[in-house]
N, C-alpha and C. Protein backbone atom coordinates (compact mmCIF):
# COMPACT_ATOMS: atom_id res chain seq x y z
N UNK A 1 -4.17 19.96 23.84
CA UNK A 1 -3.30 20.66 22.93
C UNK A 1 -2.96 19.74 21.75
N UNK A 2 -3.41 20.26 20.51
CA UNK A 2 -2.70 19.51 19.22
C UNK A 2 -1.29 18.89 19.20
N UNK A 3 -0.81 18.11 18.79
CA UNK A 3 0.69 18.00 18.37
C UNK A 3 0.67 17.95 16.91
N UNK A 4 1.29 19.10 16.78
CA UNK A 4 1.20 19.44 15.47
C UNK A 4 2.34 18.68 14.88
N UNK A 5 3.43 18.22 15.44
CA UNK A 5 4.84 17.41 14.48
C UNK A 5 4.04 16.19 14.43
N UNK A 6 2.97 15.28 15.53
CA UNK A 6 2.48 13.77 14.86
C UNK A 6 1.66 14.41 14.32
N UNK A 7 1.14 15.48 13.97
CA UNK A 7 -0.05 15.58 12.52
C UNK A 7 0.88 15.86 11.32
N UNK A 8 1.99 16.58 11.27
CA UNK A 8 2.48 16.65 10.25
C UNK A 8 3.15 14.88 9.70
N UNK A 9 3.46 14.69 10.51
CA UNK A 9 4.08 12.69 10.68
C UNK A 9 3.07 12.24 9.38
N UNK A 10 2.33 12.09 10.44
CA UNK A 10 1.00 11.16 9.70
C UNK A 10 0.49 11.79 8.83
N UNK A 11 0.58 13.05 8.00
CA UNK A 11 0.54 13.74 6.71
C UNK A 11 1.14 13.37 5.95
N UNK A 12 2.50 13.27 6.25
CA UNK A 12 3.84 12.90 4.96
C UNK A 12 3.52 11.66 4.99
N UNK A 13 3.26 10.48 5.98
CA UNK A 13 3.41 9.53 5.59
C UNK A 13 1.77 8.67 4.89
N UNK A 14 0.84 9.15 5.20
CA UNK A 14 -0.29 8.77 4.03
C UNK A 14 -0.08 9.42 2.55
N UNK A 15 1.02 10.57 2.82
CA UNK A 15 1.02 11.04 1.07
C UNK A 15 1.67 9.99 0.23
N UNK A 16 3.16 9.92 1.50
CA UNK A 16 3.66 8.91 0.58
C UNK A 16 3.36 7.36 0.10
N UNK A 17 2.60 7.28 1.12
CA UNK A 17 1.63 5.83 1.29
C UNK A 17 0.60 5.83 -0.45
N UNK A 18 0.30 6.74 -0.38
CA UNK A 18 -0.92 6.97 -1.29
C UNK A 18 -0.29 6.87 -2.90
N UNK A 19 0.83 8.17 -2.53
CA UNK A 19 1.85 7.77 -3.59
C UNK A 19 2.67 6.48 -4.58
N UNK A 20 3.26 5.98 -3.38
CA UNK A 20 3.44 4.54 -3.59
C UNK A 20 2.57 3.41 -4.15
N UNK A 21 1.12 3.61 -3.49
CA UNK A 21 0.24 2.93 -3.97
C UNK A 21 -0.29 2.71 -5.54
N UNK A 22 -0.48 4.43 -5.76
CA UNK A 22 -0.66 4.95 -7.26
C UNK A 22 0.03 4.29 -7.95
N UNK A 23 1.45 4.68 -7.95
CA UNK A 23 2.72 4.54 -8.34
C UNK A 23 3.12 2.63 -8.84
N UNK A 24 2.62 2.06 -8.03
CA UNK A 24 2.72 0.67 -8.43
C UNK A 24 1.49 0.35 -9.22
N UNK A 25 0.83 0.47 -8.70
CA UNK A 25 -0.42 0.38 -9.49
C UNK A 25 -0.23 0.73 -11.03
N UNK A 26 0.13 2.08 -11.11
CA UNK A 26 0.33 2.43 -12.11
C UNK A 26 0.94 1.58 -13.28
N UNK A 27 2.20 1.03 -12.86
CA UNK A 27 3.39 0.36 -13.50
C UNK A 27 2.88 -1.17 -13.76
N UNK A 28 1.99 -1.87 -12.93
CA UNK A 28 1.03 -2.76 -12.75
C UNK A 28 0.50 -2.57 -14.10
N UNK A 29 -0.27 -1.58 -14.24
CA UNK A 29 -0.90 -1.74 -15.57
C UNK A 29 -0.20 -1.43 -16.98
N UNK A 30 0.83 -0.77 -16.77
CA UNK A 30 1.85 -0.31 -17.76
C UNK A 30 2.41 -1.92 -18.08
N UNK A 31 2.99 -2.56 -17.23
CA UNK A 31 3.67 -3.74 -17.73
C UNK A 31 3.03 -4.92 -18.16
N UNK A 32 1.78 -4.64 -17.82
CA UNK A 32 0.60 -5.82 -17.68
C UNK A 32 0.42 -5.72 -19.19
N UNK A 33 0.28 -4.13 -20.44
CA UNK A 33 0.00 -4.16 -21.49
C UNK A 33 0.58 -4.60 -22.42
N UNK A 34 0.87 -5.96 -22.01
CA UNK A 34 1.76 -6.54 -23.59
C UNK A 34 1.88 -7.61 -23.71
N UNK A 35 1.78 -8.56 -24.64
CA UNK A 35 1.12 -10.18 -24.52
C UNK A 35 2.19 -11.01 -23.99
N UNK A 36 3.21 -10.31 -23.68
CA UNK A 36 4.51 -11.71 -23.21
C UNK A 36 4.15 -11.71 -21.87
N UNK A 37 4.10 -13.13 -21.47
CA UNK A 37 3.56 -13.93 -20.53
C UNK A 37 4.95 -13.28 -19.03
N UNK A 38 6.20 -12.92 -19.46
CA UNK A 38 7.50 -12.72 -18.64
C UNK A 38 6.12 -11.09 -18.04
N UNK A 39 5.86 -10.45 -18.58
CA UNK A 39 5.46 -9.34 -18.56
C UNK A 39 4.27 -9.28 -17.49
N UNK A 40 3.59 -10.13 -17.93
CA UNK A 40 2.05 -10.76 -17.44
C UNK A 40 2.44 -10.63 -16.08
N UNK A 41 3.10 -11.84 -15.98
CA UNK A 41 3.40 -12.28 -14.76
C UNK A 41 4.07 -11.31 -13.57
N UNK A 42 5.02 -10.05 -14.44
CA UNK A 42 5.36 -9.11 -13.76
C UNK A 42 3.92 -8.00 -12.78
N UNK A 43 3.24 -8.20 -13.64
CA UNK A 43 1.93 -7.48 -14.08
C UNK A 43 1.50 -8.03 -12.60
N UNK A 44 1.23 -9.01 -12.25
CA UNK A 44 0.68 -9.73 -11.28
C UNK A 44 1.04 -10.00 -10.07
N UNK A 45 2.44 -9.33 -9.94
CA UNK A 45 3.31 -9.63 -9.09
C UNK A 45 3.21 -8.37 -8.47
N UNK A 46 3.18 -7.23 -9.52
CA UNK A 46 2.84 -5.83 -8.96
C UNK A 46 1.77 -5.74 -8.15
N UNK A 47 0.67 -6.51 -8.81
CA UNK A 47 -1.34 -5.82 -8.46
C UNK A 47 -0.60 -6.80 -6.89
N UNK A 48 -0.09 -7.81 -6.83
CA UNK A 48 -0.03 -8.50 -5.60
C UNK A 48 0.57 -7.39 -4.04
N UNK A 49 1.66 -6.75 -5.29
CA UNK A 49 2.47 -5.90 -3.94
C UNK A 49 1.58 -5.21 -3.51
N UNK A 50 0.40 -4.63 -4.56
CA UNK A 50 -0.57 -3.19 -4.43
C UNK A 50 -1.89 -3.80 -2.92
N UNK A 51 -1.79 -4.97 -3.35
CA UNK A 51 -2.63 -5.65 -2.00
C UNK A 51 -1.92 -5.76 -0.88
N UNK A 52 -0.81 -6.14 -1.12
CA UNK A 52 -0.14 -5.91 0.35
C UNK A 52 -0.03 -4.55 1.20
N UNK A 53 0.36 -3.62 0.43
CA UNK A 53 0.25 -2.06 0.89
C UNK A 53 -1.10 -1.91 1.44
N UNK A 54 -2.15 -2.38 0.63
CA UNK A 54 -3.15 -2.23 1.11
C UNK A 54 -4.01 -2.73 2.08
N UNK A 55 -3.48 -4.38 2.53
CA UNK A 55 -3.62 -4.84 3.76
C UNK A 55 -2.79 -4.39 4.98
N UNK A 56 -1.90 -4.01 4.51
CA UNK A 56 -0.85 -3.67 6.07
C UNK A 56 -1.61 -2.42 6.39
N UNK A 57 -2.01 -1.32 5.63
CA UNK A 57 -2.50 -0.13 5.82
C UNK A 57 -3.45 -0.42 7.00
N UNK A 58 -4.37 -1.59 6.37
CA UNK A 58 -6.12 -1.80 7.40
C UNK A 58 -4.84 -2.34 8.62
N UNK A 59 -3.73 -3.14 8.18
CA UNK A 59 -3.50 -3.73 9.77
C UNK A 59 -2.70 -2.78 10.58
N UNK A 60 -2.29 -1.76 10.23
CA UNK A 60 -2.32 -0.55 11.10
C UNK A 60 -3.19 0.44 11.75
N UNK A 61 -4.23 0.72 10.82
CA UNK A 61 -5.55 0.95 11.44
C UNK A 61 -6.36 0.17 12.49
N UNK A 62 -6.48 -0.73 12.36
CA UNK A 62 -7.49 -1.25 13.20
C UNK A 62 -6.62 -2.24 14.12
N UNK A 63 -6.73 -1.67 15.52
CA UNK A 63 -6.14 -1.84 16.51
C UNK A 63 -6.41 -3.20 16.92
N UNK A 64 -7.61 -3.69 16.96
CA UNK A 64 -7.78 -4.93 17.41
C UNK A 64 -6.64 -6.34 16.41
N UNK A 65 -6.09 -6.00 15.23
CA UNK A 65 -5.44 -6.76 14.61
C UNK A 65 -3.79 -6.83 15.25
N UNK A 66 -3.42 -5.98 16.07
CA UNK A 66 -2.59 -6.19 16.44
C UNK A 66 -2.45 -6.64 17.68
N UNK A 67 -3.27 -7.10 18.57
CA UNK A 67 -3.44 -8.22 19.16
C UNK A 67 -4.55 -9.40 19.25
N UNK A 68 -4.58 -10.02 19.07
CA UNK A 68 -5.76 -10.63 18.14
C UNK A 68 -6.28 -11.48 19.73
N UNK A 69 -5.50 -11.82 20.32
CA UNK A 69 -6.26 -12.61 21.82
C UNK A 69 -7.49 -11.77 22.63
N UNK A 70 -6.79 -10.26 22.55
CA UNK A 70 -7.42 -9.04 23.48
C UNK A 70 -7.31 -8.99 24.98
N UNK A 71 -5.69 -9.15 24.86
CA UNK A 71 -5.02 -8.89 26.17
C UNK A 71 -4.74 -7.58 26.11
């Protein structure tokens, strides 16, 4: 039998996942466009967060990362 409330779960939360992702990203390149170095650096700090979202994602997926001995 389906469970349809953890499919709806894991619906809302890759939208908002996906969202978020965009969403920084986005602002990443918005702040990145302008030669002051304060800006730059903001710029970089963003693309950094956008990798983190995007590593925790794989380290929720792939099961073997959350125990790494294989107990």
């Amino acid at each position: 039998m389906i469970d349809w409330m953890a499919f709806v779960t894991v619906a809302v939360a890759a939208l908002l996942a996906a969202g978020l992702l965009v969403t920084v990203f986005a602002l990443a390149l918005r702040v990145g466009d302008s030669p002051t170095p304060v800006r730059k650096a903001a710029s970089l700090v963003l693309y950094g967060v956008c990798a983190f979202i995007v590593l925790f994602g794989i380290f929720l997926i792939v099961p073997a990362l959350h125990d790494p001995l294989g107990l």
